[in-house]
Protein backbone atom coordinates (compact mmCIF):
# COMPACT_ATOMS: atom_id res chain seq x y z
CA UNK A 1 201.71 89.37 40.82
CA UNK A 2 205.29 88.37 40.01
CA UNK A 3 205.55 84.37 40.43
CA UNK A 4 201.72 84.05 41.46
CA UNK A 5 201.32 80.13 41.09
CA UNK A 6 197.68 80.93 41.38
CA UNK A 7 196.82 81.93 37.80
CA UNK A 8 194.72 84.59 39.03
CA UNK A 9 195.28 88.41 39.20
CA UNK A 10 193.10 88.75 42.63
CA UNK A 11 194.52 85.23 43.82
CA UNK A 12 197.06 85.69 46.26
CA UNK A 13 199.32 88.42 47.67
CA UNK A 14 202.97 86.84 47.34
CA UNK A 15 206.17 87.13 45.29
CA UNK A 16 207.41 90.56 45.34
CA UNK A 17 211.21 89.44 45.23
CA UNK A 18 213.79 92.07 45.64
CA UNK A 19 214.74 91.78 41.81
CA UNK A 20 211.62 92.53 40.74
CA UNK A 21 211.57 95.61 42.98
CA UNK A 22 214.79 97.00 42.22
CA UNK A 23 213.33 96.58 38.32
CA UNK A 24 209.97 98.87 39.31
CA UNK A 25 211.67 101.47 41.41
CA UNK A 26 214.15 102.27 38.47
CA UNK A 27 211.10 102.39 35.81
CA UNK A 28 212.20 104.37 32.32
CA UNK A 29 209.74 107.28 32.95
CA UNK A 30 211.56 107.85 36.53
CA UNK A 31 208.69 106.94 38.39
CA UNK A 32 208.74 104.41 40.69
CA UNK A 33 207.77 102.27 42.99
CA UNK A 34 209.78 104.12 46.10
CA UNK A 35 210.03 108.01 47.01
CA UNK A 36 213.59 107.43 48.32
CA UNK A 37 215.69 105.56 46.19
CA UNK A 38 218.79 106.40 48.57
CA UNK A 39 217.32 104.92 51.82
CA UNK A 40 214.98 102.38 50.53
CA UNK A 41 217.01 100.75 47.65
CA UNK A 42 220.80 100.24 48.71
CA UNK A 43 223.41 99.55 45.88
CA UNK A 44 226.62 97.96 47.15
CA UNK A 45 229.85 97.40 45.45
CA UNK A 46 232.45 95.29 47.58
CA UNK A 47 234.73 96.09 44.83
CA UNK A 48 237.55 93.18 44.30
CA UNK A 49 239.22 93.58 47.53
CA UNK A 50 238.52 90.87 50.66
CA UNK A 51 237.63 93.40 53.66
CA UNK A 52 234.90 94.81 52.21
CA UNK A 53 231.93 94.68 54.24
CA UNK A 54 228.16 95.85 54.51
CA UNK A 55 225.76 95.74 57.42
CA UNK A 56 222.54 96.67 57.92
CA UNK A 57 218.64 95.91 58.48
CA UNK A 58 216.42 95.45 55.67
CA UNK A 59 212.51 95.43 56.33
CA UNK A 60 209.79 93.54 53.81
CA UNK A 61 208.56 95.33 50.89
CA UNK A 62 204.79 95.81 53.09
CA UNK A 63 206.41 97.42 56.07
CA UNK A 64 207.62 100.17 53.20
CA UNK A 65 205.35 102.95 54.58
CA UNK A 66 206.30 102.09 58.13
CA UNK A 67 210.01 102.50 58.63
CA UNK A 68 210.76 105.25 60.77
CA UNK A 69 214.79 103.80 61.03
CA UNK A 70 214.72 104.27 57.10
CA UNK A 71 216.13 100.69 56.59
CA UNK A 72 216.67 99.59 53.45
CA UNK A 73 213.75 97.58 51.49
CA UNK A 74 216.55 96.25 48.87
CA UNK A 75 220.12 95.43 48.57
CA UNK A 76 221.47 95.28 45.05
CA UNK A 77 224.83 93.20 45.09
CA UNK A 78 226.95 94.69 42.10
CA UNK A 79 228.94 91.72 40.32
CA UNK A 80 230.99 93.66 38.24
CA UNK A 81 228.67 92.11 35.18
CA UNK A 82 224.95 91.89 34.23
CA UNK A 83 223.71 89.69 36.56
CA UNK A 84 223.31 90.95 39.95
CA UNK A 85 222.21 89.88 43.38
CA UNK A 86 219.20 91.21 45.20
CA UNK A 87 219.06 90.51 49.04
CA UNK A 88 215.12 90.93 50.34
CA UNK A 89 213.49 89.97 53.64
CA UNK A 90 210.30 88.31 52.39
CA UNK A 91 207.67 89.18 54.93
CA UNK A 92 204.63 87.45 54.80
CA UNK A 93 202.07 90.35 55.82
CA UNK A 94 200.27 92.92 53.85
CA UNK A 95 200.76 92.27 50.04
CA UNK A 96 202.95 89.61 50.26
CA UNK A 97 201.12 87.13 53.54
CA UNK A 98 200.35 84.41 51.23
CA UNK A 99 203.82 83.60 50.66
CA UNK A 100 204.29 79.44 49.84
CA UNK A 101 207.97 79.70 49.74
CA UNK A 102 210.39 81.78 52.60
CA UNK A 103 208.23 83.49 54.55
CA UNK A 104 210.06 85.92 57.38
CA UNK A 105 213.15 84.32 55.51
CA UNK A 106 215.76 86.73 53.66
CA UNK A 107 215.92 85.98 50.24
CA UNK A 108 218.77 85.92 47.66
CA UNK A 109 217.75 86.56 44.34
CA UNK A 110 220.10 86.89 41.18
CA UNK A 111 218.71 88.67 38.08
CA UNK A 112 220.74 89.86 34.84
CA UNK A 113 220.29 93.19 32.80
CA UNK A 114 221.79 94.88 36.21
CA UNK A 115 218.33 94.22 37.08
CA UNK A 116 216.87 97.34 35.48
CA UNK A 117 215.07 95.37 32.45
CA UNK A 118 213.35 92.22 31.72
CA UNK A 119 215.48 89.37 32.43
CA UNK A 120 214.06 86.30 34.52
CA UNK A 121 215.12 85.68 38.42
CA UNK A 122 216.37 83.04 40.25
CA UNK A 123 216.03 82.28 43.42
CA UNK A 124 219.82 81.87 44.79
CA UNK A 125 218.98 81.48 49.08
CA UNK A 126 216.32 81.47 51.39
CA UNK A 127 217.70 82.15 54.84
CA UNK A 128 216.77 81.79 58.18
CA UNK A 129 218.70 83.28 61.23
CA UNK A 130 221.99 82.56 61.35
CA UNK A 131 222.82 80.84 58.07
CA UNK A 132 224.61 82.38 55.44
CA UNK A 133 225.05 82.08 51.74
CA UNK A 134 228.44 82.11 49.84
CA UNK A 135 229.55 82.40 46.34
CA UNK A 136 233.22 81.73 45.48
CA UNK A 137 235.62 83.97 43.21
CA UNK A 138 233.42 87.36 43.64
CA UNK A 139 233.79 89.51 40.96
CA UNK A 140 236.62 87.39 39.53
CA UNK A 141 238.59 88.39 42.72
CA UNK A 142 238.54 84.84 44.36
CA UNK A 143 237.26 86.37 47.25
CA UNK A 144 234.21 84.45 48.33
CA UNK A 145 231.11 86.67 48.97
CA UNK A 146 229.09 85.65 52.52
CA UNK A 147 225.82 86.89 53.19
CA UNK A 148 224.81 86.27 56.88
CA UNK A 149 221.68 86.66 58.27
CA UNK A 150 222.55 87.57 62.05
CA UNK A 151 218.96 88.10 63.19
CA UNK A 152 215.43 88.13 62.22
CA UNK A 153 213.63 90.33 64.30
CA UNK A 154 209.78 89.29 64.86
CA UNK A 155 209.06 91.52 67.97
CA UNK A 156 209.77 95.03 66.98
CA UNK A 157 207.60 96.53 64.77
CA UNK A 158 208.35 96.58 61.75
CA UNK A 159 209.75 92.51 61.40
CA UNK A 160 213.27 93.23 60.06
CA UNK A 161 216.28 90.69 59.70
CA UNK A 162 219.95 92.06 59.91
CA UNK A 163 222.23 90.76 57.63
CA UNK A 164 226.17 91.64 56.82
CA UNK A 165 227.82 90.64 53.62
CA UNK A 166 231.75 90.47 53.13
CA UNK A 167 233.87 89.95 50.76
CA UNK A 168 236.79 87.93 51.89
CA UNK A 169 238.34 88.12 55.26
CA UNK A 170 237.90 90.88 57.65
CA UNK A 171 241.26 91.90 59.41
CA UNK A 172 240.29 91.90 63.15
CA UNK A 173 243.62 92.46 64.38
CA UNK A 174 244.40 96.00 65.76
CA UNK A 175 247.54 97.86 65.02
């Protein structure tokens, strides 16, 4: 278990952050942890340019065999650098219901090596509905980044929590 403050390998079921998932599904021998790295692991570059935004649902990592919208289980934040951020909805059921820390919370995790090797995480944002997370001069653009959790969805199966991020301001006005 990644993070298991339990000192016990059958202690537990918590701590799959997103970081640590992105690092298993992109395992050297090319196999692993998801079937569908397109739909289950989404990589998102704002680029340097306010405007920019992503929306969508992410589900926990033990609702993985029961997503029939094919939402995403990870979002992988490019920096432009080596250390990345991983957005996760930590969902305390299955493998991960003995959560201590952010449970039905998304989490914001950052992670360097572009997250594909051994690097330690950090744990960046726990978020409930309706708060948001921001990190100034994005990519060296200074464009802040906002990650906004606009629901967290407890009724329909699977639990999900939808969450935009943008990169600067978003031009609302219509020509």
């Amino acid at each position: 278990l990644m993070g298991n403050p339990l000192y016990g390998d059958d202690a537990g079921a918590m701590c799959f952050n997103p970081a640590k998932g992105f690092q298993l599904s992109y395992s050297n021998d090319g196999d692993g942890w998801y079937d569908n790295k397109d739909s289950d692991v989404r990589v998102w570059n704002s680029g340097k340019t306010g405007g920019a935004q992503w929306s969508g649902s992410i589900i926990g990592v033990a609702d993985y065999g029961n997503n029939p919208d094919s939402n995403h289980v990870i979002l992988k934040l490019e920096s432009g650098g080596p250390r990345d951020l991983f957005v996760g909805f930590n969902r305390a059921k299955g493998i991960n219901k003995d959560n201590v820390e952010a449970s039905n919370e998304v989490t914001v995790i950052e992670t360097g090596r572009d997250g594909l090797g051994y690097s330690q995480s950090f744990l960046k944002a726990n978020l409930k509905e309706g708060e948001s997370y921001t990190i100034s001069n994005w990519q060296g653009s200074g464009e802040e980044l906002v990650i906004v959790v606009k629901d967290i969805n407890t009724i329909k199966n699977p639990f999900h929590a939808d969450v935009t991020v943008t990169l600067g301001r978003i031009d609302t006005d219509s020509p």
